[in-house]
N, C-alpha and C. Protein backbone atom coordinates (compact mmCIF):
# COMPACT_ATOMS: atom_id res chain seq x y z
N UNK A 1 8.89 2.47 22.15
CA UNK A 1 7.93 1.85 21.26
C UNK A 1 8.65 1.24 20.08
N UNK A 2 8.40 0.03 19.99
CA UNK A 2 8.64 -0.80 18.82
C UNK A 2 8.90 -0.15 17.35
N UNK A 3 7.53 0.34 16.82
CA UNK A 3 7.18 0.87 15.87
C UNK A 3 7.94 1.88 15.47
N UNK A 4 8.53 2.81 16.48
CA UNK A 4 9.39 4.38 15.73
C UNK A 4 10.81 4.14 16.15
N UNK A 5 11.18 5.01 15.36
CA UNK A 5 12.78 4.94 15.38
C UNK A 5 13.43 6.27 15.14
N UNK A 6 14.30 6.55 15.71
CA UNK A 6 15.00 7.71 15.73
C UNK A 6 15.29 8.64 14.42
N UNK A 7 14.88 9.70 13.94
CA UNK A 7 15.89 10.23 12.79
C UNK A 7 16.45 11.45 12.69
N UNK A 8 17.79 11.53 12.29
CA UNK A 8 18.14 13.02 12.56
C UNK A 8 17.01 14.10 11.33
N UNK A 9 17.19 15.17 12.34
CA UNK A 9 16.09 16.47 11.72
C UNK A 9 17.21 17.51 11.11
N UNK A 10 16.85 18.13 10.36
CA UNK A 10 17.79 19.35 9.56
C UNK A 10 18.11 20.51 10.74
N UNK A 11 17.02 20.26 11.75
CA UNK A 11 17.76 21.58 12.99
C UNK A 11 18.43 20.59 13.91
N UNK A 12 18.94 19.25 13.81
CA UNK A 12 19.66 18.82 14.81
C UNK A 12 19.14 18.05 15.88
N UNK A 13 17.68 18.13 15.77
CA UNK A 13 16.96 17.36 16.99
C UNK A 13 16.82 15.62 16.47
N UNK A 14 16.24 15.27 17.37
CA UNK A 14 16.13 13.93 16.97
C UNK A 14 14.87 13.61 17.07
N UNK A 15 13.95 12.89 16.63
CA UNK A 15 12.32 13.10 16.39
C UNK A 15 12.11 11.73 15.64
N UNK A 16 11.10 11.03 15.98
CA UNK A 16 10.67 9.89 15.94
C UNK A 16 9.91 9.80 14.82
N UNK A 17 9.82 8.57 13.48
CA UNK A 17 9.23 8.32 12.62
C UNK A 17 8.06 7.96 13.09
N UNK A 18 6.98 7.92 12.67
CA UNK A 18 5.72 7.30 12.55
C UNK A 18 5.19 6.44 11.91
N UNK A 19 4.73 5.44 12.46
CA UNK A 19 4.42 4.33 11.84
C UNK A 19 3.45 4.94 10.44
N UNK A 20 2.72 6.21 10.39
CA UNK A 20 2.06 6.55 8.88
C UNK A 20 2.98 6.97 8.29
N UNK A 21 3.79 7.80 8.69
CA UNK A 21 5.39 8.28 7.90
C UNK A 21 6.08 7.00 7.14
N UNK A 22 6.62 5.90 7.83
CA UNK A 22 6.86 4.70 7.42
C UNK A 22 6.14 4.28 6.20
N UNK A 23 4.53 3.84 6.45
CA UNK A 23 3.82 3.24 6.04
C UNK A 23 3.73 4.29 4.40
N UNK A 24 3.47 5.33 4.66
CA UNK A 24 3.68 6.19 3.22
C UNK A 24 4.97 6.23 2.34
N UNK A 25 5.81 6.29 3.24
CA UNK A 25 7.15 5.87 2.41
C UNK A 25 7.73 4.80 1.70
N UNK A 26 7.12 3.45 2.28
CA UNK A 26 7.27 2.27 1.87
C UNK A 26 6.56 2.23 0.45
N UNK A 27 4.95 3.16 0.54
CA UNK A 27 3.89 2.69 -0.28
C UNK A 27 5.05 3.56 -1.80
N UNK A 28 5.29 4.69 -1.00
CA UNK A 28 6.01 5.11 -2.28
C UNK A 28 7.49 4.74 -3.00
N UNK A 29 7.47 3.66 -2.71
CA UNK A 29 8.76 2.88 -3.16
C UNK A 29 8.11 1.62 -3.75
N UNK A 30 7.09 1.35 -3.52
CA UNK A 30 6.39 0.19 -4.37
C UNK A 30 6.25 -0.09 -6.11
N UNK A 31 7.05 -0.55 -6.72
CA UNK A 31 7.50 -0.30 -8.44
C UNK A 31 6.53 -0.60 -9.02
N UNK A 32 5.90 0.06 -10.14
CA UNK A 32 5.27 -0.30 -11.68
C UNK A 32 5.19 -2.01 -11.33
N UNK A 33 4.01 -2.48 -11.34
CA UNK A 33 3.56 -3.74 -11.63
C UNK A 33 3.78 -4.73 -10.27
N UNK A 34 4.00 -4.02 -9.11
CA UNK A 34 4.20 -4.63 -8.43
C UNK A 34 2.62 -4.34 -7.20
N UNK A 35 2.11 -5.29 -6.56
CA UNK A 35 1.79 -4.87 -5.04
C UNK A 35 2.05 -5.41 -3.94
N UNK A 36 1.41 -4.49 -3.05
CA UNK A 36 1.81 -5.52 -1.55
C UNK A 36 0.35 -5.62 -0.68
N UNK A 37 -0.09 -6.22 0.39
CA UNK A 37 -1.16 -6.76 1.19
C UNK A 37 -1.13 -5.29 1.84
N UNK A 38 -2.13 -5.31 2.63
CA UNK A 38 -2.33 -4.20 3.78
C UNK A 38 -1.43 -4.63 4.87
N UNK A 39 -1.31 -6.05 5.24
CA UNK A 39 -0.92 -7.09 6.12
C UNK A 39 0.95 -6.72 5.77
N UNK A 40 1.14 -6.88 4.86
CA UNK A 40 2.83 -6.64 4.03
C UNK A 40 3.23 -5.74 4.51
N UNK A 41 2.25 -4.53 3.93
CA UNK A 41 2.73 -3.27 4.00
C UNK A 41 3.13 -2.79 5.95
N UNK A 42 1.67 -3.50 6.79
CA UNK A 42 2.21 -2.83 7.83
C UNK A 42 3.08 -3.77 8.49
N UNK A 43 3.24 -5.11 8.47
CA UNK A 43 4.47 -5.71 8.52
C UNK A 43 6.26 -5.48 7.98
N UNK A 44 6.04 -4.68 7.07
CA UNK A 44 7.29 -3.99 6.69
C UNK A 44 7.92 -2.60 7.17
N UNK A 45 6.46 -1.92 7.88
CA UNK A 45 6.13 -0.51 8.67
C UNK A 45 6.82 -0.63 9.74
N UNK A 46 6.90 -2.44 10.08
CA UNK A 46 7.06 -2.38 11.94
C UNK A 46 6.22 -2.95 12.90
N UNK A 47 4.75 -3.25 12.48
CA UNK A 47 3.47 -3.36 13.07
C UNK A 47 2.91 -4.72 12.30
N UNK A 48 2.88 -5.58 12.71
CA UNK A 48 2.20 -6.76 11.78
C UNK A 48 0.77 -6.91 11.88
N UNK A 49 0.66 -6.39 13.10
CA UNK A 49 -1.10 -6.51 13.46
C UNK A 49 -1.75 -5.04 13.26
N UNK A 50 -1.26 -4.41 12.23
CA UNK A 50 -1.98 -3.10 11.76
C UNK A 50 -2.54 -3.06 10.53
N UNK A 51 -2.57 -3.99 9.93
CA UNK A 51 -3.23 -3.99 8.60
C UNK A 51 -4.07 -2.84 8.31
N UNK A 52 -5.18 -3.19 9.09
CA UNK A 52 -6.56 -2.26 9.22
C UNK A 52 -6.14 -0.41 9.36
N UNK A 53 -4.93 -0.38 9.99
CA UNK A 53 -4.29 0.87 10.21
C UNK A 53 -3.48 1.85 9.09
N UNK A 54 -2.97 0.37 8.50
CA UNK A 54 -2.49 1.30 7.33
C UNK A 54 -3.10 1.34 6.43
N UNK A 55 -4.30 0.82 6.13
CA UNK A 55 -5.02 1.21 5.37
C UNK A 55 -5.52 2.18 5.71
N UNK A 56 -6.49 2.32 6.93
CA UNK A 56 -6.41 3.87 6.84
C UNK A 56 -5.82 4.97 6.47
N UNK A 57 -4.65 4.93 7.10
CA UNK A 57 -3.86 5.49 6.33
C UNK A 57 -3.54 5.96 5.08
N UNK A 58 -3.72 5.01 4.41
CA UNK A 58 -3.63 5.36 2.60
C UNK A 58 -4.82 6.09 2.04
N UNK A 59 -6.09 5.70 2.95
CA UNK A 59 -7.39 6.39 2.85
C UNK A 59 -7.07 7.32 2.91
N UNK A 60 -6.81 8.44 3.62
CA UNK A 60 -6.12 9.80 4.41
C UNK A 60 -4.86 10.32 3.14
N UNK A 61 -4.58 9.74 2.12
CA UNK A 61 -3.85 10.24 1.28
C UNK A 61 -3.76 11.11 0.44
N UNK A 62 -3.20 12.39 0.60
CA UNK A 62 -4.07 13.51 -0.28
C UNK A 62 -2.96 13.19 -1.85
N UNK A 63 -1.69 12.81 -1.63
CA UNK A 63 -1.22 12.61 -2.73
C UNK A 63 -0.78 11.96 -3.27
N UNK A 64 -1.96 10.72 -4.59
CA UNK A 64 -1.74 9.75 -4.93
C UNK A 64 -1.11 9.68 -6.27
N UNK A 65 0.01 10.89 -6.94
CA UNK A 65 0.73 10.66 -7.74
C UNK A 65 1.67 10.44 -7.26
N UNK A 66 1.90 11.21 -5.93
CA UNK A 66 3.64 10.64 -5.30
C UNK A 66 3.44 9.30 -4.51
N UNK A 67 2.61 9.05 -3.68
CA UNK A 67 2.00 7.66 -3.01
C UNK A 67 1.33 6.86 -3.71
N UNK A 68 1.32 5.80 -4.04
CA UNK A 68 0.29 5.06 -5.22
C UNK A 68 -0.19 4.27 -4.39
N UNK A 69 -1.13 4.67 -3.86
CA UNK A 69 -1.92 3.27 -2.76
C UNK A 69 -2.68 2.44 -3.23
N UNK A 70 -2.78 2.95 -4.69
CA UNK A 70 -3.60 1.82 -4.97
C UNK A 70 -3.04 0.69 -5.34
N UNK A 71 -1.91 0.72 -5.12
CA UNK A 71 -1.12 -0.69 -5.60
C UNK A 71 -0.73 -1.71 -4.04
N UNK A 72 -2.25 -1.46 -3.35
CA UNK A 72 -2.16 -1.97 -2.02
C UNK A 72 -3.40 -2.78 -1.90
N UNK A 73 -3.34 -4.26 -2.31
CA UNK A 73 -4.21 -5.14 -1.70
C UNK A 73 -4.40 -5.74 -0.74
N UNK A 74 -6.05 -6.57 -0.67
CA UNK A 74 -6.21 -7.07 0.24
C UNK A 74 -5.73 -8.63 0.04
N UNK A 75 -5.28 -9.40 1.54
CA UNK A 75 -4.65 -10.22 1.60
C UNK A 75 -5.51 -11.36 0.63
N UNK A 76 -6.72 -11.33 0.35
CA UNK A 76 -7.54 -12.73 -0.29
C UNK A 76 -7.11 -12.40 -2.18
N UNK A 77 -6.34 -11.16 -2.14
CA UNK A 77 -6.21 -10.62 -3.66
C UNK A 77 -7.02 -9.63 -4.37
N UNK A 78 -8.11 -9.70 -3.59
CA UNK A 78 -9.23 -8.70 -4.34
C UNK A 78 -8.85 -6.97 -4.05
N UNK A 79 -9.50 -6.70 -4.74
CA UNK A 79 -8.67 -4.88 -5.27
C UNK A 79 -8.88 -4.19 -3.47
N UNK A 80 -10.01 -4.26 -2.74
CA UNK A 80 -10.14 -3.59 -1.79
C UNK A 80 -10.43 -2.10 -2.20
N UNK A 81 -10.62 -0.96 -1.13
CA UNK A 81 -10.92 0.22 -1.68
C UNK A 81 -9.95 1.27 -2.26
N UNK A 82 -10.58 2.07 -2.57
CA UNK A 82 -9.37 3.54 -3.26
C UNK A 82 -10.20 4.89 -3.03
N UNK A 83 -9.79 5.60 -2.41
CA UNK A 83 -10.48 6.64 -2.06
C UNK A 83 -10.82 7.75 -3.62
N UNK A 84 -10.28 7.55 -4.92
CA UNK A 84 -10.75 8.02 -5.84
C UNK A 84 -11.78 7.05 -6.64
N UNK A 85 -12.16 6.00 -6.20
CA UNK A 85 -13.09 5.30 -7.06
C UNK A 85 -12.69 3.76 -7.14
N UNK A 86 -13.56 2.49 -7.38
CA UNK A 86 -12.65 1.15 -7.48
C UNK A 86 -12.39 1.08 -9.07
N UNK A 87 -13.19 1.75 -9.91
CA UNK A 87 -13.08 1.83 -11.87
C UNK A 87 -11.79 2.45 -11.22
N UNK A 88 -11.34 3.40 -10.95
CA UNK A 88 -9.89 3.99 -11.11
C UNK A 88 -8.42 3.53 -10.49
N UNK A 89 -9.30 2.95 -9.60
CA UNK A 89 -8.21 1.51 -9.20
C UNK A 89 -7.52 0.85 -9.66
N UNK A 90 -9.20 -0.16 -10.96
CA UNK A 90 -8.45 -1.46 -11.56
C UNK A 90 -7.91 -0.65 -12.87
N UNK A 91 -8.31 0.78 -13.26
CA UNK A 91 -7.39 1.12 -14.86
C UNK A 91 -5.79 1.38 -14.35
N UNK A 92 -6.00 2.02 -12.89
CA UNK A 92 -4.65 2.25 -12.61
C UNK A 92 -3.56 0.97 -12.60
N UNK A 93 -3.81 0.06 -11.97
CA UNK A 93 -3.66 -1.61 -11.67
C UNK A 93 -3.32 -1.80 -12.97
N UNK A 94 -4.33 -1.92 -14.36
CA UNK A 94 -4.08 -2.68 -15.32
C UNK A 94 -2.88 -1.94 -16.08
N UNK A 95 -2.87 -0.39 -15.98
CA UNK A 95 -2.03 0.45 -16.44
C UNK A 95 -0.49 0.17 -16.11
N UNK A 96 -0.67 -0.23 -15.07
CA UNK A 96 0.44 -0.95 -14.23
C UNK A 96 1.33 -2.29 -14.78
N UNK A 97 0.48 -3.03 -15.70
CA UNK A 97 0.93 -4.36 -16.36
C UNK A 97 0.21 -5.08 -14.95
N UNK A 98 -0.85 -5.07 -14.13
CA UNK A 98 -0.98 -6.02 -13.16
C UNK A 98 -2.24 -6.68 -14.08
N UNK A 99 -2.40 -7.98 -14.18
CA UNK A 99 -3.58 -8.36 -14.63
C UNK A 99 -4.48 -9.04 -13.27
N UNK A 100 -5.19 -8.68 -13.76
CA UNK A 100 -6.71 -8.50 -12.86
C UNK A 100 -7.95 -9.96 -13.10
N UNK A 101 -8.80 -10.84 -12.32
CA UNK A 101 -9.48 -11.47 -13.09
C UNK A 101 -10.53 -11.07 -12.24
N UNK A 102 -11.82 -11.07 -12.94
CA UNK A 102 -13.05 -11.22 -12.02
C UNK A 102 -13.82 -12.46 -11.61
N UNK A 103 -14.23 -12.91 -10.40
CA UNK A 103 -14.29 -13.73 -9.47
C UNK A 103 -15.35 -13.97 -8.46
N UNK A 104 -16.65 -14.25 -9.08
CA UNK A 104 -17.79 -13.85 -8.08
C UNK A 104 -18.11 -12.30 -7.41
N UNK A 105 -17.84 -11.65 -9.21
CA UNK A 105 -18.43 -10.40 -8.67
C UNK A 105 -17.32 -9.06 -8.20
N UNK A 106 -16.18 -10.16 -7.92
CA UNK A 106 -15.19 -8.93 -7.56
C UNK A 106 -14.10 -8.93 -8.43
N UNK A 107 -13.17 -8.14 -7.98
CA UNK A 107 -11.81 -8.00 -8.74
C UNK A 107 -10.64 -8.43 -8.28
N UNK A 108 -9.62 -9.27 -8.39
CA UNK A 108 -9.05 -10.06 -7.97
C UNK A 108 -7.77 -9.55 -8.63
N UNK A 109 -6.58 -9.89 -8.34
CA UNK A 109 -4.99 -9.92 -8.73
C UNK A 109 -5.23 -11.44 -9.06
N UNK A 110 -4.95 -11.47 -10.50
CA UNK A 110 -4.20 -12.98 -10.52
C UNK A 110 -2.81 -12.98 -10.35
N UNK A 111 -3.33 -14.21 -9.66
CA UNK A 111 -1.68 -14.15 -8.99
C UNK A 111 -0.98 -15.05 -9.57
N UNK A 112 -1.33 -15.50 -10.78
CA UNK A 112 -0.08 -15.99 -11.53
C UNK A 112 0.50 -15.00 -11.87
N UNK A 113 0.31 -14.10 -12.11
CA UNK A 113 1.19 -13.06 -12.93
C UNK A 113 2.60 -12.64 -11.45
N UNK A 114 3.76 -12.97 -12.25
CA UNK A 114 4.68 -13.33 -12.12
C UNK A 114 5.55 -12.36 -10.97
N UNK A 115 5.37 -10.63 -11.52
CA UNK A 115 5.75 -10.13 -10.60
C UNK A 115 4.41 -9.19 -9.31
N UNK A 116 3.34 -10.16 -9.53
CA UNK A 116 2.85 -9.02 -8.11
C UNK A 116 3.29 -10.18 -6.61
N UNK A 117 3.74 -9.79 -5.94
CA UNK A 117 3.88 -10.10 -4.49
C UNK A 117 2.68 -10.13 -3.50
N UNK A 118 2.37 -11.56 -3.37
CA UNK A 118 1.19 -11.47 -2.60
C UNK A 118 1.30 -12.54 -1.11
């Protein structure tokens, strides 16, 4: 399978990453003021046509001080969901230095701002 890849284990075996293993690890390397797409993220996982997957995924996150998923948008820019709330989203986001505009109702990344990756 495409998606996993070999890694050595502390008892010596060899045991296959997971594309959510991946996908969480990436999210937690994502810097202060930065985000990435759902589309990014599982394109960088291994999987380009999993978007929908790794978001789940981040849904399923019990720990969002070491994982910051919320610094995971949707590809049109708008905030998308957060399993603690979307108010705790955009304070987290703005806390972040990401500026935010609203847009027919929703919440958007402006994407002039210089360093989010979209």
């Amino acid at each position: 399978m495409k998606h996993l890849r070999r890694r050595r284990s502390p008892f010596g075996n060899n045991r296959r990453v997971t594309f959510s293993e991946k996908v969480l690890r990436i999210v937690s390397k994502i810097p202060r003021g930065q985000v990435f797409t759902y589309g990014e993220l599982a394109t960088r996982a291994g999987n380009p046509r999993a978007a929908r997957a790794a978001g789940k995924i981040l849904n399923a996150n019990k720990n969002p001080e070491k994982i910051p998923c919320y610094r995971v948008v949707r590809k049109d820019g708008s905030t998308g969901g957060y399993s603690r709330g979307l108010k705790r989203k955009i304070e987290l986001l703005k806390a972040d230095g990401i500026k935010l505009v609203k847009l027919k109702g929703k919440w958007r990344i402006d994407k002039c701002h210089g360093s989010v990756q979209i």
